[in-house]
N, C-alpha and C. Protein backbone atom coordinates (compact mmCIF):
# COMPACT_ATOMS: atom_id res chain seq x y z
N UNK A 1 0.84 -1.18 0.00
CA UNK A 1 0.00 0.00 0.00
C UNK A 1 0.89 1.24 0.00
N UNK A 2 0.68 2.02 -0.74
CA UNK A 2 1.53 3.50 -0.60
C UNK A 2 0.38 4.76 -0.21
N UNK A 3 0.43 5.60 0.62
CA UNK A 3 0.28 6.87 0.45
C UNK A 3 0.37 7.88 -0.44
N UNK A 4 2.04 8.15 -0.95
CA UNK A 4 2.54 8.58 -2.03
C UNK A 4 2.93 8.00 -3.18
N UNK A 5 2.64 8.28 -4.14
CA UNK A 5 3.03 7.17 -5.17
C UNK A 5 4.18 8.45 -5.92
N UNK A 6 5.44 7.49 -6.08
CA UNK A 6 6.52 8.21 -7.29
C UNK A 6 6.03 8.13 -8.24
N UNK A 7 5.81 9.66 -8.45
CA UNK A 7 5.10 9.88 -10.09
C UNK A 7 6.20 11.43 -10.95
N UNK A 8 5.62 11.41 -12.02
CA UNK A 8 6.04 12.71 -12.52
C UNK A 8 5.97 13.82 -11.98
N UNK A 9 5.08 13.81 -11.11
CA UNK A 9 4.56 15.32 -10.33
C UNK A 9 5.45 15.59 -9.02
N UNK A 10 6.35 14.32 -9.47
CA UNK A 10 7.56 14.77 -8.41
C UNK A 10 8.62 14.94 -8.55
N UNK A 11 9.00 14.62 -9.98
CA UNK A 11 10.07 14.08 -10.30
C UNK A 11 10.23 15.75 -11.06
N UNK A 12 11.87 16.19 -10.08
CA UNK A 12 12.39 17.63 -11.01
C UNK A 12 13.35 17.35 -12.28
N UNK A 13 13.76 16.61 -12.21
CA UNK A 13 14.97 16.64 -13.50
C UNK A 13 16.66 16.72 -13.13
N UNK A 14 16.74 16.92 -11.56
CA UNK A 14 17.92 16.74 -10.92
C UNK A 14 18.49 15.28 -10.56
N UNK A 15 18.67 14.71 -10.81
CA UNK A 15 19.43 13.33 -10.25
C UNK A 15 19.26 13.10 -9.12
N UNK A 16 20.57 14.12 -8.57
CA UNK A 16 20.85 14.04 -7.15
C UNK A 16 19.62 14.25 -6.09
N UNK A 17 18.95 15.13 -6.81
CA UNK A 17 17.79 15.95 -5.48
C UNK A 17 16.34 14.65 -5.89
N UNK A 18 16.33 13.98 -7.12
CA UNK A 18 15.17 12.77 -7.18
C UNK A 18 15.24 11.99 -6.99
N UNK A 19 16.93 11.27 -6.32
CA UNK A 19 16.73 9.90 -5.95
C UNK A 19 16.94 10.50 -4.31
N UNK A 20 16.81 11.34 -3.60
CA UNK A 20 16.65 11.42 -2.41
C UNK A 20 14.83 11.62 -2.26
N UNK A 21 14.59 12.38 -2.88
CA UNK A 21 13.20 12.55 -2.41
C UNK A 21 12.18 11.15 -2.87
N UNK A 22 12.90 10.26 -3.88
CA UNK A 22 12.30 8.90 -3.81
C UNK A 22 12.14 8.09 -2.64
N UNK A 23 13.37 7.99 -2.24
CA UNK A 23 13.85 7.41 -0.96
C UNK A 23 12.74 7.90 0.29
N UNK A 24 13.31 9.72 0.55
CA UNK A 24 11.97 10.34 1.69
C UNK A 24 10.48 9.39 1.40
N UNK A 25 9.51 9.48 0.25
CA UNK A 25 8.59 9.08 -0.83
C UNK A 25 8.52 7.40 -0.20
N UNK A 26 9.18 6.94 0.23
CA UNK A 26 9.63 5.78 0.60
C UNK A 26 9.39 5.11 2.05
N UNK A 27 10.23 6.10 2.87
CA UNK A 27 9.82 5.65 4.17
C UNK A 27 8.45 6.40 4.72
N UNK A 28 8.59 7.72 4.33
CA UNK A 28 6.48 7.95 4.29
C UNK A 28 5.93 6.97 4.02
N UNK A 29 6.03 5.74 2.80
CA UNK A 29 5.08 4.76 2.20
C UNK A 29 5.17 3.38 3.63
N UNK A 30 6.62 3.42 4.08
CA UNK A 30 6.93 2.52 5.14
C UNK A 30 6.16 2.91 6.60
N UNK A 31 5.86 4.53 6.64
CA UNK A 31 5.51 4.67 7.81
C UNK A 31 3.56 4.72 7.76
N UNK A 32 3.36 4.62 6.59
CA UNK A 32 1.59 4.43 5.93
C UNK A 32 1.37 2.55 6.29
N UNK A 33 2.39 1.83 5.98
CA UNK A 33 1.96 0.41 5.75
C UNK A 33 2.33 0.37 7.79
N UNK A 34 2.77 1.00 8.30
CA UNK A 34 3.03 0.37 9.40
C UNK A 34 1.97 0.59 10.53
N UNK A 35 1.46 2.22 10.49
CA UNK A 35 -0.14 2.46 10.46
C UNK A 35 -1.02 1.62 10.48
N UNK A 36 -0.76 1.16 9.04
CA UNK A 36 -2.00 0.20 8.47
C UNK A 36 -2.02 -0.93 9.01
N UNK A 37 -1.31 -1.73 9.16
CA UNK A 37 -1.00 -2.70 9.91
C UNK A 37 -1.05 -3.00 11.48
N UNK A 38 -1.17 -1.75 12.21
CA UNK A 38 -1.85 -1.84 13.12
C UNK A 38 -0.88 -2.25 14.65
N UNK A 39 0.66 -2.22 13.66
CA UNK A 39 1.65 -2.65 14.07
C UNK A 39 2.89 -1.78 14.35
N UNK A 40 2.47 -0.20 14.69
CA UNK A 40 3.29 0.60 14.53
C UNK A 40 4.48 1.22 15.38
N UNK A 41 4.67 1.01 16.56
CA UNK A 41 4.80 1.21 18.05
C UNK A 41 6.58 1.53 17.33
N UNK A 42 6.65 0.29 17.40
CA UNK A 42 8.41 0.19 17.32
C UNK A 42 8.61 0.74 15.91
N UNK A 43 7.99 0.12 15.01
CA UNK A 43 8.90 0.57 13.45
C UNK A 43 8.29 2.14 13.37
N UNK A 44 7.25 2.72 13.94
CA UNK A 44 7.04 4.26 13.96
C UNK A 44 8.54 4.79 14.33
N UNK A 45 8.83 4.18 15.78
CA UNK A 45 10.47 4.92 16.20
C UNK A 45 11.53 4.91 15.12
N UNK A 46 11.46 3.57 14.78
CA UNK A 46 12.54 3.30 13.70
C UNK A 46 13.06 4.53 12.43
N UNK A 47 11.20 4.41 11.84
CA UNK A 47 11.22 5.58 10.59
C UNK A 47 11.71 6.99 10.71
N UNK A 48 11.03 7.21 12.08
CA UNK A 48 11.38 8.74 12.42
C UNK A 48 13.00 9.05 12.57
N UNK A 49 13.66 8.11 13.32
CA UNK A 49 15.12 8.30 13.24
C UNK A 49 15.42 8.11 11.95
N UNK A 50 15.14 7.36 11.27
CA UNK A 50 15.49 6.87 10.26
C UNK A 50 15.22 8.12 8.68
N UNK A 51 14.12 8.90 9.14
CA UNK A 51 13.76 10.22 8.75
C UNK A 51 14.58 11.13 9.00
N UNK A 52 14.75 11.59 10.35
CA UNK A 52 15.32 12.29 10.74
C UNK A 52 17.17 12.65 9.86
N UNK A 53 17.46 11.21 10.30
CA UNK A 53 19.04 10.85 9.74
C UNK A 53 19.18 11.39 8.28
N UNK A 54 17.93 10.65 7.15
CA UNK A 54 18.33 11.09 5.75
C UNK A 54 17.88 12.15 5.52
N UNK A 55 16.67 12.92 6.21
CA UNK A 55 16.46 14.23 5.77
C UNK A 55 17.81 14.99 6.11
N UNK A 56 18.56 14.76 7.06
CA UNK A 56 19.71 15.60 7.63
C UNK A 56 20.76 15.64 6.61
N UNK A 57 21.02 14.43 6.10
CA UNK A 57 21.57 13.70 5.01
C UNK A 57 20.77 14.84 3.33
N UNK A 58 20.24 14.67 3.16
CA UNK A 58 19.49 14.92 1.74
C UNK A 58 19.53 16.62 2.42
N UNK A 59 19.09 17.60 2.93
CA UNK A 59 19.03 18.74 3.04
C UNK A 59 20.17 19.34 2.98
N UNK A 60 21.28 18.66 3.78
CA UNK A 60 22.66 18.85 3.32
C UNK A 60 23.25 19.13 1.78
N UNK A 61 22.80 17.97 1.24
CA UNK A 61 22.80 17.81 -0.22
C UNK A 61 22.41 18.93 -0.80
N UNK A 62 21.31 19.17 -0.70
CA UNK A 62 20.28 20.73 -0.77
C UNK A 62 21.27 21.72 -0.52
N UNK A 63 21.18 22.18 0.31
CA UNK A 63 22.32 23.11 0.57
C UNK A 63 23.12 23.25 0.14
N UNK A 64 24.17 22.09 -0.30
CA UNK A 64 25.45 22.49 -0.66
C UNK A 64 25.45 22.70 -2.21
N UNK A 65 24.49 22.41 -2.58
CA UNK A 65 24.04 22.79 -4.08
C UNK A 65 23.74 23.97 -4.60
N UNK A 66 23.08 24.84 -3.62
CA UNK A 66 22.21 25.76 -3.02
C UNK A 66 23.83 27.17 -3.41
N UNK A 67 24.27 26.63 -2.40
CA UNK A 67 26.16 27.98 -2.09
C UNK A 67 26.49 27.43 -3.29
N UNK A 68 26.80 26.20 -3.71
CA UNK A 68 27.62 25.56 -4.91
C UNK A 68 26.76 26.68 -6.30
N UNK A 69 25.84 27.08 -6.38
CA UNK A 69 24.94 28.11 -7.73
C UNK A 69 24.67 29.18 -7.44
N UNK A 70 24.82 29.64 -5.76
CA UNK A 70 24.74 31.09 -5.28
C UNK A 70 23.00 31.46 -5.85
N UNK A 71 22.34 29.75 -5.34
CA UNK A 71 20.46 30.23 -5.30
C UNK A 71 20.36 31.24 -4.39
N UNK A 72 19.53 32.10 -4.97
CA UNK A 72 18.96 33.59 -4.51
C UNK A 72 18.02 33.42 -3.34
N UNK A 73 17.23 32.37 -3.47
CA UNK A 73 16.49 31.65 -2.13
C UNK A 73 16.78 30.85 -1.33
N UNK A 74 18.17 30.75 -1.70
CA UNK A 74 18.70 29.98 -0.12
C UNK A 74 18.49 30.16 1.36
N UNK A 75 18.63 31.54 1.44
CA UNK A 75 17.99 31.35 2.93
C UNK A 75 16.40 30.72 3.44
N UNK A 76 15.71 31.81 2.53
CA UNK A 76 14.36 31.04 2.77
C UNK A 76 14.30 29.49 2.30
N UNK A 77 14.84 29.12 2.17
CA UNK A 77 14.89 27.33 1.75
C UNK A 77 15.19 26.61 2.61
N UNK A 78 16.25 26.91 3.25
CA UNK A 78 17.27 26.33 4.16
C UNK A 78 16.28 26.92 5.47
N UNK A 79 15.56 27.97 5.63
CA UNK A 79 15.02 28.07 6.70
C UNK A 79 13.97 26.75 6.97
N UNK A 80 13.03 26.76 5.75
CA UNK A 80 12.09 25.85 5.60
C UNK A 80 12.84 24.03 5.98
N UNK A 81 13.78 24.05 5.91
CA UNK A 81 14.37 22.74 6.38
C UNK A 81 14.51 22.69 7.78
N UNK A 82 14.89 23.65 8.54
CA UNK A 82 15.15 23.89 9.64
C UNK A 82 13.99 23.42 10.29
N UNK A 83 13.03 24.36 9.84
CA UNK A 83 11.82 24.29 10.94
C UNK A 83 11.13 22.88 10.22
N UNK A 84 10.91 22.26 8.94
CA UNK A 84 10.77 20.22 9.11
C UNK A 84 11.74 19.75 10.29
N UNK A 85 12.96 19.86 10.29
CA UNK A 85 14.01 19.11 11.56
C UNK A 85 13.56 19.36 12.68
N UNK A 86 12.82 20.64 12.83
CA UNK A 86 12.28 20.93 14.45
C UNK A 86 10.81 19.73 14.40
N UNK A 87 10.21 20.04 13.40
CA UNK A 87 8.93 19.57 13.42
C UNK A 87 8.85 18.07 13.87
N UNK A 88 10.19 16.91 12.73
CA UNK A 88 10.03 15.73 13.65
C UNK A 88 11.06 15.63 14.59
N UNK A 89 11.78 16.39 15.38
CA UNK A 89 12.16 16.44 16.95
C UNK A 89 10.87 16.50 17.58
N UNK A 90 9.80 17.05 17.27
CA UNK A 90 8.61 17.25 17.96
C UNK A 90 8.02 15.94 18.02
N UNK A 91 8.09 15.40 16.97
CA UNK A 91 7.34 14.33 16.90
C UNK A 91 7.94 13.23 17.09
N UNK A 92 9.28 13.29 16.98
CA UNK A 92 9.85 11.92 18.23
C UNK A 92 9.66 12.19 19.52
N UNK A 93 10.09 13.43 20.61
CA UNK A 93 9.89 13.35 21.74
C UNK A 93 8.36 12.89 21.64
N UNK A 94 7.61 13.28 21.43
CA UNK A 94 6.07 13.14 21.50
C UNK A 94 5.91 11.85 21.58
N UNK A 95 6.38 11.20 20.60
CA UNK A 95 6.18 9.44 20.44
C UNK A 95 7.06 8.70 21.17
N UNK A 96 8.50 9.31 22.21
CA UNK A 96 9.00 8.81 23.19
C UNK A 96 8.27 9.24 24.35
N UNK A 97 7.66 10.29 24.78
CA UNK A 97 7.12 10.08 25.81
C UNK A 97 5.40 9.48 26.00
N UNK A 98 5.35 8.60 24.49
CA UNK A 98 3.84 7.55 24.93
C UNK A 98 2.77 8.42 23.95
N UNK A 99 2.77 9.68 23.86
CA UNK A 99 1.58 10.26 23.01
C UNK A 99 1.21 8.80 22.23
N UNK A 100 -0.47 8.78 21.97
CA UNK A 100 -1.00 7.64 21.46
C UNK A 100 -1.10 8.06 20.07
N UNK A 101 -1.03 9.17 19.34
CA UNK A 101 -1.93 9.51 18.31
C UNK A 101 -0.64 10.45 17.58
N UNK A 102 0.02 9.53 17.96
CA UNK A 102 1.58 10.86 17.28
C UNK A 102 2.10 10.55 15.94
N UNK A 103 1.42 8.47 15.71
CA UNK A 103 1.83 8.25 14.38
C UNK A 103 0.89 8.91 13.34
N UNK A 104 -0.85 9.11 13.70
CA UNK A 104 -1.32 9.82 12.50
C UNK A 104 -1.03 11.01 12.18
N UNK A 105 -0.50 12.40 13.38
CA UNK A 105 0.18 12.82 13.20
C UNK A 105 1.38 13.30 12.52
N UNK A 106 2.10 12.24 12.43
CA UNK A 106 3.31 11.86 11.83
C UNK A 106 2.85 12.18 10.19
N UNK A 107 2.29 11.05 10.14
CA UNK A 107 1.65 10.86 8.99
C UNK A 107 1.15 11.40 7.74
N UNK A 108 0.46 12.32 8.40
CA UNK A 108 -0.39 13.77 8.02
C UNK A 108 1.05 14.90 7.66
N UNK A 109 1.47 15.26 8.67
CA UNK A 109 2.43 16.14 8.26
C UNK A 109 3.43 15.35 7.47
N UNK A 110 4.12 14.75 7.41
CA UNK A 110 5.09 14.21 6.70
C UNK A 110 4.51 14.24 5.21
N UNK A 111 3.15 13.23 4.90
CA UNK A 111 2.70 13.93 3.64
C UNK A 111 2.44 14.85 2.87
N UNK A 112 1.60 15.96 3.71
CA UNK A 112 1.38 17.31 3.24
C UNK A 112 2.98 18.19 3.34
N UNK A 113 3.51 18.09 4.17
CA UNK A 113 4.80 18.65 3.96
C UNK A 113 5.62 18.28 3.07
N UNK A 114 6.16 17.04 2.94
CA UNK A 114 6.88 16.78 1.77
C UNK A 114 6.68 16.61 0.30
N UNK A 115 5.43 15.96 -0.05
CA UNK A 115 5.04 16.50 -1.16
C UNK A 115 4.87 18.50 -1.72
N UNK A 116 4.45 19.50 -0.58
CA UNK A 116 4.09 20.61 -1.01
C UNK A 116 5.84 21.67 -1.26
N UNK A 117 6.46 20.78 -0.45
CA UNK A 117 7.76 20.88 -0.77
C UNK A 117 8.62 20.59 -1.84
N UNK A 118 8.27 19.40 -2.12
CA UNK A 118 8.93 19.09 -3.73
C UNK A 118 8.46 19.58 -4.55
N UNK A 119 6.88 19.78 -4.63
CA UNK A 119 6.50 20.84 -5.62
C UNK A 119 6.70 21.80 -5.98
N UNK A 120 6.88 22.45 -4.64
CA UNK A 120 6.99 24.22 -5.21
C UNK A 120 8.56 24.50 -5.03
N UNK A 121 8.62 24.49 -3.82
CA UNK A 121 9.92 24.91 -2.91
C UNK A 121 11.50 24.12 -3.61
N UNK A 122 11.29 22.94 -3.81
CA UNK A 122 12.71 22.16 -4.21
C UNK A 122 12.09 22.60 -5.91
N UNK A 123 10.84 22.40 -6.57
CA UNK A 123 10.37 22.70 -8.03
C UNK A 123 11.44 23.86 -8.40
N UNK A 124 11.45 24.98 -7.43
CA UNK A 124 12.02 26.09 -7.86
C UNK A 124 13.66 26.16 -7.80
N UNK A 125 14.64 25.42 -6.44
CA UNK A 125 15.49 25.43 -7.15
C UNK A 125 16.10 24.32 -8.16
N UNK A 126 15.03 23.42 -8.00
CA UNK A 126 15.63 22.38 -9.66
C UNK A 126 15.71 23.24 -10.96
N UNK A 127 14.54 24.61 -11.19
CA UNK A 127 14.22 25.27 -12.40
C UNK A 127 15.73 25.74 -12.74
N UNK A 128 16.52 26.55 -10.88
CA UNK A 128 17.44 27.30 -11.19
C UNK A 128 18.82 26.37 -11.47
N UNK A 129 18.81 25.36 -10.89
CA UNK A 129 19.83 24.88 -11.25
C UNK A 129 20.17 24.74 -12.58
N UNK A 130 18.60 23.39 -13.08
CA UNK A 130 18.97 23.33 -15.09
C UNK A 130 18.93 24.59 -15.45
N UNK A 131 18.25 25.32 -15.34
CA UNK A 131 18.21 26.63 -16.70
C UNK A 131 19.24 27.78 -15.93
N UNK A 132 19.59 28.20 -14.84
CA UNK A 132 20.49 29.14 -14.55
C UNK A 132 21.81 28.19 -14.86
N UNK A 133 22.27 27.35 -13.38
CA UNK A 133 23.24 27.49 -13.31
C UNK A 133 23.83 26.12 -14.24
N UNK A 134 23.20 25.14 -14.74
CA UNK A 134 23.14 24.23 -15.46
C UNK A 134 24.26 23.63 -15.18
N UNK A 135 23.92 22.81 -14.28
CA UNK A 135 24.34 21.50 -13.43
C UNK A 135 23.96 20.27 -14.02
């Protein structure tokens, strides 16, 4: 079962920045089947670190791409990463200290956030990379 399905409407034309957000696209789909399953307790913890780690991983990436073309929206970009990294710190303590309802939670934001993100927000600097700085 997926949540998100890898489609065109995600896919920018960068390499580097589409096989990370496949991957993200991925453990969202891991943290939907684990939900579903009714079985979520432990592999919820798992994903979120496991989130946590490659978003830290992949935003990096972002970034250094970001200074590497001198994008004009880097700050506001890099802000918007910041405050996702706060968002699931929130939502691991929450789900370490027992909250019952932290995986739909999870869930919800992780979808609507990361998809509205690849759309617009990463959409825009994939545009600048191929057509400005042509990477």
């Amino acid at each position: 079962m997926t949540l998100v399905e890898w489609d065109e409407a995600l896919i920018l034309g960068v390499q580097r920045i589409d096989a990370d957000h496949e991957k993200l696209v991925e453990i969202l789909n891991r943290c939907y089947n684990a939900l579903m399953q009714h079985d979520h307790t432990h592999e919820l913890h798992d994903i979120v670190v496991e989130l946590l780690d490659y978003t830290q991983y992949h935003f990096g990436t972002e970034e250094a791409m970001m200074h590497e073309v001198r994008y004009p929206a880097a700050k506001a970009h890099t802000a918007a990463h910041r405050t996702f990294i706060k968002s699931i710190h929130n939502f691991r303590d929450r789900f370490e200290a027992g909250e019952s309802f932290v995986a739909i939670d999870v869930l919800v934001f992780l979808k609507d956030w990361l998809v509205a993100h690849i759309q617009n927000t990463d959409r825009s600097l994939a545009q600048y990379v191929t057509e400005v700085a042509q990477l």
